[in-house]
N, C-alpha and C. Protein backbone atom coordinates (compact mmCIF):
# COMPACT_ATOMS: atom_id res chain seq x y z
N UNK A 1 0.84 -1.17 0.00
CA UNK A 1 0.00 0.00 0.00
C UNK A 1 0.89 1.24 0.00
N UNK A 2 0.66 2.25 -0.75
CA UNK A 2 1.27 3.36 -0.33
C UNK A 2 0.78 3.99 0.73
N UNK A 3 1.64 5.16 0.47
CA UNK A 3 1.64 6.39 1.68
C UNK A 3 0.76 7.11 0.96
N UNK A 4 -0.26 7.87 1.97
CA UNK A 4 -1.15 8.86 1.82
C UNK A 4 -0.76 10.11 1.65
N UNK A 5 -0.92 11.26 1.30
CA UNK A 5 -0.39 12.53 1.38
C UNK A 5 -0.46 13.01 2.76
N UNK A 6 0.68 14.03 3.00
CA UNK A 6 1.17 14.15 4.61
C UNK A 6 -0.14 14.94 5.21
N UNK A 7 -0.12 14.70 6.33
CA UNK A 7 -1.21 15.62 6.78
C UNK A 7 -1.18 17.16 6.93
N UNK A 8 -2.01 18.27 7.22
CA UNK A 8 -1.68 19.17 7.35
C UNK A 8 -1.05 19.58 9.29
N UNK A 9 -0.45 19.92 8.97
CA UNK A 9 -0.41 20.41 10.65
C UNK A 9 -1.03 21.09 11.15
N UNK A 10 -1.82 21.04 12.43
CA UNK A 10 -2.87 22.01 12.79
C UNK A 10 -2.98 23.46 12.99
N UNK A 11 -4.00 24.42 12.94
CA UNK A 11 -3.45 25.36 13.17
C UNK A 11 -4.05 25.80 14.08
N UNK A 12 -3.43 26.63 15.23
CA UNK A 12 -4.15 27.32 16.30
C UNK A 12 -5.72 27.99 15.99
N UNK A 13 -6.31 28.83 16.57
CA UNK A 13 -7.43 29.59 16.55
C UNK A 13 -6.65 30.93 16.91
N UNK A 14 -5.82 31.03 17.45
CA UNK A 14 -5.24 32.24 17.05
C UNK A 14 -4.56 32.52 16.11
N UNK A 15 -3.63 31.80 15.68
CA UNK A 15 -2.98 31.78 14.41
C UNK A 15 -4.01 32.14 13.43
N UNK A 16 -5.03 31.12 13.44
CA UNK A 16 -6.06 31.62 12.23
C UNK A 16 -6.37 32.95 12.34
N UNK A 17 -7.23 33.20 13.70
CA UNK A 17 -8.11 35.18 13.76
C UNK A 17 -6.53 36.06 13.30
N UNK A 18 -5.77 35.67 13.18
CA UNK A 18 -4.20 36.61 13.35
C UNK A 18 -4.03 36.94 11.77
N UNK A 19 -3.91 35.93 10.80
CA UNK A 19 -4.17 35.54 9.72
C UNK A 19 -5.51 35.95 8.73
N UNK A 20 -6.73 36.00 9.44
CA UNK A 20 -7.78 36.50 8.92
C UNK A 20 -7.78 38.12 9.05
N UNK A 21 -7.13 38.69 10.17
CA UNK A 21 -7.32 39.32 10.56
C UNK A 21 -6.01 40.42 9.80
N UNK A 22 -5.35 40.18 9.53
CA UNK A 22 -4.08 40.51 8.33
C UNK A 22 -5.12 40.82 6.81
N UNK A 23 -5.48 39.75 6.56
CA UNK A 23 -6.29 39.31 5.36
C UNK A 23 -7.38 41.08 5.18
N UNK A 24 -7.73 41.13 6.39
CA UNK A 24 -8.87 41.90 6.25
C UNK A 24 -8.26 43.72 6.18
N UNK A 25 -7.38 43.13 7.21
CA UNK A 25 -6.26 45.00 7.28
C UNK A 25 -5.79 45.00 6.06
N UNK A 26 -5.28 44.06 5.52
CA UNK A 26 -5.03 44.67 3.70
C UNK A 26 -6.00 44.75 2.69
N UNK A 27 -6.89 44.06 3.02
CA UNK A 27 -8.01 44.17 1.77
C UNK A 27 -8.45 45.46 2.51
N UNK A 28 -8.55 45.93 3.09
CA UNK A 28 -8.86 47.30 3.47
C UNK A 28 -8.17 48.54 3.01
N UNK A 29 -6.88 48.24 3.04
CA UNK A 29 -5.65 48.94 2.57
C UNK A 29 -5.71 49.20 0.86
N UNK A 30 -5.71 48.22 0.55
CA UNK A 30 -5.73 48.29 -0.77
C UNK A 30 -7.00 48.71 -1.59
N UNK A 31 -8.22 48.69 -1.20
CA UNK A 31 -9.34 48.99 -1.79
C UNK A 31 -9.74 49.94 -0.89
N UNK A 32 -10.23 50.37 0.08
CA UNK A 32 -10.64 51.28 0.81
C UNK A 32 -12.22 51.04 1.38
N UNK A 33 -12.13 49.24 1.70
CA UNK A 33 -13.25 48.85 1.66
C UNK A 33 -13.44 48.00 2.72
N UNK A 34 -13.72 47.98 4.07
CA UNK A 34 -13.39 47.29 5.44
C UNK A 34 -14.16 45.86 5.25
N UNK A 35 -14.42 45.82 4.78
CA UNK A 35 -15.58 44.73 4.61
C UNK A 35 -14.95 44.00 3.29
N UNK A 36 -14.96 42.28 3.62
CA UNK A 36 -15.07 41.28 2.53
C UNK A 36 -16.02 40.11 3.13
N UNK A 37 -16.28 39.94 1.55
CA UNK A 37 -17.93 38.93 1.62
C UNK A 37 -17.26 37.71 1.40
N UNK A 38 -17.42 36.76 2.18
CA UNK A 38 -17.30 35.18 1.82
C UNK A 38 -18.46 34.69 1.31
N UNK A 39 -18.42 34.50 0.02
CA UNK A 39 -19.11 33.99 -0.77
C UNK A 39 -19.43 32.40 -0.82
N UNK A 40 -19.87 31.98 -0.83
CA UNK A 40 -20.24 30.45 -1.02
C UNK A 40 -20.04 30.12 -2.83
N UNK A 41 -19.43 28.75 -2.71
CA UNK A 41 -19.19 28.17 -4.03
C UNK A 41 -20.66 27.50 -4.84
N UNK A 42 -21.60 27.49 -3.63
CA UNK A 42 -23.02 26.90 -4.09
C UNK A 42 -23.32 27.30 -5.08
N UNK A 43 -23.70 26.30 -6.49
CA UNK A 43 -24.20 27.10 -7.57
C UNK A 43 -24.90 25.21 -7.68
N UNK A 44 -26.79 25.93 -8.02
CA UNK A 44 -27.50 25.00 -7.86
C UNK A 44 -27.41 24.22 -8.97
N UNK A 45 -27.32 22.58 -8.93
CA UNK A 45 -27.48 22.40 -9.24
C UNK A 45 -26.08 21.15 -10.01
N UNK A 46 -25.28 21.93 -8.76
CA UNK A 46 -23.68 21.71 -8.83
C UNK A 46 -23.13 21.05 -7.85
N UNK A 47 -22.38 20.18 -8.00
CA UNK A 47 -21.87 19.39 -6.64
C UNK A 47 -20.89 20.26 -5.70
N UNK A 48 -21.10 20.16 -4.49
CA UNK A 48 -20.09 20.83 -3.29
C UNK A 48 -18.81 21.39 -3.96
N UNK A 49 -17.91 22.22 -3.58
CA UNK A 49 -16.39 22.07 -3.81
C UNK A 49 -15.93 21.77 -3.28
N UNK A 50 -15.01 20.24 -3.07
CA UNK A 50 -14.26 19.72 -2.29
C UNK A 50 -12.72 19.63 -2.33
N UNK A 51 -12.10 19.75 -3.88
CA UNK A 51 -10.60 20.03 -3.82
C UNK A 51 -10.18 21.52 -4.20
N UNK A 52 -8.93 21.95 -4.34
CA UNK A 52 -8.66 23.15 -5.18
C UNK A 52 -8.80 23.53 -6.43
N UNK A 53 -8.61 22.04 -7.48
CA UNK A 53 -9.05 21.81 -8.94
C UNK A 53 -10.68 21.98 -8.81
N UNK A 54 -11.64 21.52 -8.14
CA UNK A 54 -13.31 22.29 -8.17
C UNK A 54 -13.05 23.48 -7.70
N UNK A 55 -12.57 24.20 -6.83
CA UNK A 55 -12.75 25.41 -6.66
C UNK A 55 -12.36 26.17 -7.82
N UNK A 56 -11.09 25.82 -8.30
CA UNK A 56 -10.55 26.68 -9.62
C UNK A 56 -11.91 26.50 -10.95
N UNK A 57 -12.37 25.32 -10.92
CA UNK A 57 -12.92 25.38 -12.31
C UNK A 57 -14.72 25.91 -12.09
N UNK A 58 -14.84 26.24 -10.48
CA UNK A 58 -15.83 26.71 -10.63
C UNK A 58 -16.04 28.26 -10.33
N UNK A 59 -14.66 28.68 -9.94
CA UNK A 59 -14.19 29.82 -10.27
C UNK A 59 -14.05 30.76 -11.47
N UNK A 60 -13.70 29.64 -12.36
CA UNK A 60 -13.46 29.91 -14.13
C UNK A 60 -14.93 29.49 -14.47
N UNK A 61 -15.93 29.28 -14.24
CA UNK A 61 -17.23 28.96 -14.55
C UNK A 61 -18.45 30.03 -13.97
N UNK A 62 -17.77 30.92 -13.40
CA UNK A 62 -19.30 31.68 -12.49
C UNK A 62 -18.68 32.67 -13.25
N UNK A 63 -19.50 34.12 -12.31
CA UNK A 63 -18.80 35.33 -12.50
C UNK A 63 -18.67 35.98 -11.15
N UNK A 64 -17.42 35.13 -10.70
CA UNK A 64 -16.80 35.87 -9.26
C UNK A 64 -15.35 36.12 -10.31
N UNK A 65 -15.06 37.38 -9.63
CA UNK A 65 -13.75 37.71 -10.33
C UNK A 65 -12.26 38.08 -9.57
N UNK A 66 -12.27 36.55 -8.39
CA UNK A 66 -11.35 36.88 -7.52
C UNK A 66 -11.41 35.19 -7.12
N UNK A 67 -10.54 34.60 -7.03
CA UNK A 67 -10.41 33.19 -5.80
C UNK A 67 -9.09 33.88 -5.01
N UNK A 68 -9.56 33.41 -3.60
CA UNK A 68 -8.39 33.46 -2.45
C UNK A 68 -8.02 32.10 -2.17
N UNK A 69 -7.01 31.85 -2.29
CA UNK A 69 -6.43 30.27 -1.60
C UNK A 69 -4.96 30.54 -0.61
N UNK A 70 -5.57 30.17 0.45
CA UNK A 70 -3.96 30.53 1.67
C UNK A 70 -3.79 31.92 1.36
N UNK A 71 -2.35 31.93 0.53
CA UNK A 71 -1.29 33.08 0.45
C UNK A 71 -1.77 33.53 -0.97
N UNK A 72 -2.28 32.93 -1.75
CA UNK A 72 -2.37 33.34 -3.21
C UNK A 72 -3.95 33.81 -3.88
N UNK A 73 -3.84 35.11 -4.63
CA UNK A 73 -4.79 35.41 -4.65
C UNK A 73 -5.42 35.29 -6.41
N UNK A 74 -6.27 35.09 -7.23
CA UNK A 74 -6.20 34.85 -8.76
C UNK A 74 -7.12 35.66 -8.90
N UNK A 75 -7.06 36.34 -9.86
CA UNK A 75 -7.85 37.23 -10.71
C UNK A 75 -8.13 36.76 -11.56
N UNK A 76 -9.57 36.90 -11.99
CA UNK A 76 -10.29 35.84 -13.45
C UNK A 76 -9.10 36.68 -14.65
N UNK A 77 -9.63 37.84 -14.82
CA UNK A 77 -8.88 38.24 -16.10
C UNK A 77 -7.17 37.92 -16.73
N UNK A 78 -6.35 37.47 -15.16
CA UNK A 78 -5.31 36.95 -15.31
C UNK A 78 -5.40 35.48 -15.81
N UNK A 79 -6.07 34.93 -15.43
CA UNK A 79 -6.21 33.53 -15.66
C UNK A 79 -6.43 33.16 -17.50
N UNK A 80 -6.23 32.10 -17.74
CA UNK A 80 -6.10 31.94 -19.32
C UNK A 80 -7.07 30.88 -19.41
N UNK A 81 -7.96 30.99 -20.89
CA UNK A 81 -9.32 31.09 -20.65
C UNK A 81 -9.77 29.39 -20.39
N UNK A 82 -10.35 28.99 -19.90
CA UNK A 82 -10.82 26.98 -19.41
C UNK A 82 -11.24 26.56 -20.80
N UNK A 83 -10.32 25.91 -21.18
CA UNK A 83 -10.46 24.94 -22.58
C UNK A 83 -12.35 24.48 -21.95
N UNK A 84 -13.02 24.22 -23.03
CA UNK A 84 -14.27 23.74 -22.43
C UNK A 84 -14.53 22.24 -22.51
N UNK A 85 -13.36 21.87 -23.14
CA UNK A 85 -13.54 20.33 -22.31
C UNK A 85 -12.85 19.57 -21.18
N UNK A 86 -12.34 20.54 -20.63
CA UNK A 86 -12.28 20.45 -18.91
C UNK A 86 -13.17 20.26 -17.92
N UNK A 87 -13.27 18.96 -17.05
CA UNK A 87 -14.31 19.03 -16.42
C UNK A 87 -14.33 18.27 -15.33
């Protein structure tokens, strides 16, 4: 049998609010806008998003024009356009 992929290491609840809380002082900084909406990936009719490859392709499929993942942030218009037989 193989090995599974490593686990993640846990992360505090402070670490996280510390982290979110960074997240929010710059999106503030940079737009002039104190407030960000966590949006839900729900689109009816569509199965959950469970890896990063569904989040990306249902990212490239709506019209949200931003994914956040961790440290990295994607802009639709940067992105190069989803061959449409990707799926």
């Amino acid at each position: 049998m193989l090995p599974g992929p490593e686990p993640s290491p846990p992360v505090s609840q402070t670490a996280l609010m510390l982290a979110v809380c960074a997240l929010l002082t710059r999106f503030h900084a940079l737009t002039g806008c104190p407030v960000l909406v966590n949006t839900s990936f729900n689109v009816r009719g569509e199965p959950i998003v469970c890896t990063p490859r569904d989040a990306h392709l249902r990212f490239m499929r709506t019209e949200m024009d931003n994914l956040v993942r961790e440290s990295f942030i994607l802009g639709k218009r940067r992105q190069p356009r989803l061959r449409e037989d990707v799926g």
